[in-house]
Protein backbone atom coordinates (compact mmCIF):
# COMPACT_ATOMS: atom_id res chain seq x y z
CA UNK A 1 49.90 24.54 -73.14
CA UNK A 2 47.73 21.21 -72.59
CA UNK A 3 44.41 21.13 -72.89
CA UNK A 4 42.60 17.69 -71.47
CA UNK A 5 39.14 17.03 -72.32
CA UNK A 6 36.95 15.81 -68.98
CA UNK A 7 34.68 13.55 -69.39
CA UNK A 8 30.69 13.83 -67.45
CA UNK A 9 31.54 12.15 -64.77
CA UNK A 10 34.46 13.71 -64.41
CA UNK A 11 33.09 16.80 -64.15
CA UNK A 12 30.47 15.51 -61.73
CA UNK A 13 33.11 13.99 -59.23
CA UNK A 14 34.86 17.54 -58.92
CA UNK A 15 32.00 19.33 -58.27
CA UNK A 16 31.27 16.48 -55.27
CA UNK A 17 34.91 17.47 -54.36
CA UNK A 18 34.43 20.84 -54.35
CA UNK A 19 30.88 20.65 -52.75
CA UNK A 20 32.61 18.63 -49.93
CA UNK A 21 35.10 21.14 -49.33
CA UNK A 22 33.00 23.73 -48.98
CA UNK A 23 30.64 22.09 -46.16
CA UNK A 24 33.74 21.36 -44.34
CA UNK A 25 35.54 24.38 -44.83
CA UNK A 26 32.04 25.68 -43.27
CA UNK A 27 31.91 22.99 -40.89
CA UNK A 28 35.46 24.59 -39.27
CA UNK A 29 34.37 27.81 -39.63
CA UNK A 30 32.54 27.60 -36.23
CA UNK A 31 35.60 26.18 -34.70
CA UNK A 32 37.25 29.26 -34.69
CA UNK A 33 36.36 31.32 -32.06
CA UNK A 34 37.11 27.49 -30.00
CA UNK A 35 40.64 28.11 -31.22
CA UNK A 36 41.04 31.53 -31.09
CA UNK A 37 40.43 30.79 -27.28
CA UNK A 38 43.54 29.24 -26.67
CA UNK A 39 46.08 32.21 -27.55
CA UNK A 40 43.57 34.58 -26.05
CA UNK A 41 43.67 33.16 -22.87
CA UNK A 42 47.89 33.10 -22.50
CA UNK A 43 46.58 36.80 -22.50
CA UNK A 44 44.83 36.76 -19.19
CA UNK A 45 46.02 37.97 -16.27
CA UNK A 46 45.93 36.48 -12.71
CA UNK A 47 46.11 39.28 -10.02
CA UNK A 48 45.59 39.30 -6.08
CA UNK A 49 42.48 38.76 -5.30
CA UNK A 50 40.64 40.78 -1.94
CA UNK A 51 37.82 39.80 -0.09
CA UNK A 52 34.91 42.69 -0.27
CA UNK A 53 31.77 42.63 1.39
CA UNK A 54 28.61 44.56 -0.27
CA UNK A 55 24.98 44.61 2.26
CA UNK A 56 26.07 41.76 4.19
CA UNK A 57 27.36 39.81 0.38
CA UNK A 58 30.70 38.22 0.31
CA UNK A 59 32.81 38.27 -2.64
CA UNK A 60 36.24 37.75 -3.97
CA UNK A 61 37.90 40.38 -6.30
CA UNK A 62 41.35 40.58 -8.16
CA UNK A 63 42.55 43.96 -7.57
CA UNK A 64 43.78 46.01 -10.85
CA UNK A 65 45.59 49.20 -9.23
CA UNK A 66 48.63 49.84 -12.07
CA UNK A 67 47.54 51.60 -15.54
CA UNK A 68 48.42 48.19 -17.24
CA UNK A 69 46.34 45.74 -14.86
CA UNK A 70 43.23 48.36 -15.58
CA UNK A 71 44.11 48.30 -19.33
CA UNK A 72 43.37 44.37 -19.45
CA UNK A 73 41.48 43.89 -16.58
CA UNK A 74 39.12 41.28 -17.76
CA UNK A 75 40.03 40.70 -21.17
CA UNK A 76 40.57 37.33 -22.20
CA UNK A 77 38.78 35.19 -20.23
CA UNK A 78 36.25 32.76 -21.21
CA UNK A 79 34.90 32.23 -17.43
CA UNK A 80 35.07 33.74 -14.16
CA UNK A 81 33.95 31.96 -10.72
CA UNK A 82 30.80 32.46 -8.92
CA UNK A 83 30.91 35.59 -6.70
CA UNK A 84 34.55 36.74 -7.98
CA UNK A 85 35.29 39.67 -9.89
CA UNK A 86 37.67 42.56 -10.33
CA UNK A 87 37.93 45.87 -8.47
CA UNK A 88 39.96 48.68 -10.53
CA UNK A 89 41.57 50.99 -7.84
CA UNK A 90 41.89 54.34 -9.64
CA UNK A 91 44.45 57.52 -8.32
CA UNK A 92 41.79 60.32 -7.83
CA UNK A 93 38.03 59.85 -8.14
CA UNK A 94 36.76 61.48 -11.34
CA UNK A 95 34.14 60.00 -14.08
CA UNK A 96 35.49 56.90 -15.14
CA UNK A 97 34.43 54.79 -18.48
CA UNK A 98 34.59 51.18 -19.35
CA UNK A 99 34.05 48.92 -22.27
CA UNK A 100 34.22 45.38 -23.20
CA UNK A 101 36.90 44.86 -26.07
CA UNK A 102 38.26 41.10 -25.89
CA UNK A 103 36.44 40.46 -22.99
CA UNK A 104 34.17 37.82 -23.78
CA UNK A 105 31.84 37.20 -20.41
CA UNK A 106 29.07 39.45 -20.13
CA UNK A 107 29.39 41.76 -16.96
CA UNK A 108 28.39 44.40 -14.81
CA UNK A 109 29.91 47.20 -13.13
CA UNK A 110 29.52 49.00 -9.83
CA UNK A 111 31.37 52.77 -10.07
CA UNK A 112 32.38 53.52 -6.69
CA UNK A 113 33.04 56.99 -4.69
CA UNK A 114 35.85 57.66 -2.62
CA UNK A 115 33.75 56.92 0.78
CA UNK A 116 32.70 53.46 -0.50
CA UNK A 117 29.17 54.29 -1.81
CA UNK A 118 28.02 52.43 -5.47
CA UNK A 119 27.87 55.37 -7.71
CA UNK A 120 25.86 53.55 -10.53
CA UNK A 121 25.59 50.29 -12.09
CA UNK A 122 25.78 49.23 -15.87
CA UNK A 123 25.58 46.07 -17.46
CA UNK A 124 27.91 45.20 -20.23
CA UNK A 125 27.57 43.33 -23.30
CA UNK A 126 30.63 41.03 -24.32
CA UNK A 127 33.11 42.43 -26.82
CA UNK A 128 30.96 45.72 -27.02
CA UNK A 129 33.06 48.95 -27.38
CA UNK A 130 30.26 51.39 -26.36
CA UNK A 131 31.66 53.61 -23.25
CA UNK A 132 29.60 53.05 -19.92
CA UNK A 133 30.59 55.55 -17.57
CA UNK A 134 30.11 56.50 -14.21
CA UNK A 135 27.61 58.98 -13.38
CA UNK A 136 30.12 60.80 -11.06
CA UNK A 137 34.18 60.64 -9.53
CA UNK A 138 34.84 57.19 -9.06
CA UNK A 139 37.48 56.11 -7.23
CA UNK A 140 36.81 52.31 -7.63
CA UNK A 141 35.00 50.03 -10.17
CA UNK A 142 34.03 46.83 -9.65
CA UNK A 143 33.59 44.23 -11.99
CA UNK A 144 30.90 40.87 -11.88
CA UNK A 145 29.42 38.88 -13.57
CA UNK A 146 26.29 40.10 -15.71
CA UNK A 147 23.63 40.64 -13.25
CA UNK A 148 25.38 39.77 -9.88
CA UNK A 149 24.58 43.03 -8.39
CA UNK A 150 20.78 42.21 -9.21
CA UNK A 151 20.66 39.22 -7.59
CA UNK A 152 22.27 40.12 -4.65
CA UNK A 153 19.73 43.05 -4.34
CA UNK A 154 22.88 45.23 -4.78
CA UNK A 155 22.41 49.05 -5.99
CA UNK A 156 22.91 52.80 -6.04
CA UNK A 157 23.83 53.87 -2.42
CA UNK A 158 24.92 50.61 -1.14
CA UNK A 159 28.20 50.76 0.73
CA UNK A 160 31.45 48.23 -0.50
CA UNK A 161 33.47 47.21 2.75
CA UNK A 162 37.19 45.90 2.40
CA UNK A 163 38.50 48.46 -0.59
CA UNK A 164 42.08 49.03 -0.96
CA UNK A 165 43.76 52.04 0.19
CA UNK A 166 44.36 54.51 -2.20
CA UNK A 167 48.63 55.25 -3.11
CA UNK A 168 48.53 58.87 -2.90
């Protein structure tokens, strides 16, 4: 084995080195969730989008109807236009739930009864994987962004206009 005797300087250079590493390796560090962006988005689906109307309120909405398009419904996506969203089309009304893994824009969602009427609305946090559930059968949710329904003076009782048909 070889031993090698370092000298002060040396020593102080490496620790420079090593010191300059670090705040770069730190530097990158916040990168990641920029990169991680790029694989999670191949992830996202694109689905056919329906126009809805909510008091008078316009808005576009993908429609997830299968058990897979519900299972992702959102996930993966960095950004969603003004006044679009996603209505999940469900077989038989009964309480629903929803979270927020890998979905990474902070929303809100309308439950929805078989005759049209917004059941409840909850806001979601992004990546959150609390359960927010519908206060009763829902037959339809509908996805915006965080505080759409708000602004639009949107709420419990409030009739949505344009929903699928339900396959029976």
């Amino acid at each position: 084995m070889a031993f090698m005797r370092l000298d002060r300087q040396t020593v102080k250079s490496a620790l420079k080195a090593v010191a300059a590493l670090t705040t770069f390796l730190a530097a990158m560090s916040g990168l990641l969730p920029a990169i991680a962006q790029a694989p999670a988005a191949e992830k996202a689906q694109s689905l056919p989008s329906i126009p809805l109307v909510i008091s008078g309120t316009k808005l576009a909405a993908e429609v997830a109807s299968t058990p897979e398009q519900r299972s992702i419904g959102l996930m993966y996506r960095f950004s969603l236009q003004p006044d679009h969203g996603m209505i999940f089309v469900f077989e038989r009304a009964e309480p629903q739930a929803f979270y927020m893994k890998n979905t990474y824009i902070p929303l809100s969602i309308a439950f929805i009864g078989r005759d049209g009427r917004i059941l409840n609305i909850a806001d979601m946090a992004p990546r959150d994987e609390s359960l927010h559930w519908s206060i009763g059968p829902a037959q339809f949710a509908l996805e915006m962004r965080k505080g759409w329904f708000a602004a639009h003076g949107i709420g419990p009782g409030d009739r949505v206009e344009g929903l699928p048909a339900i396959r029976r």
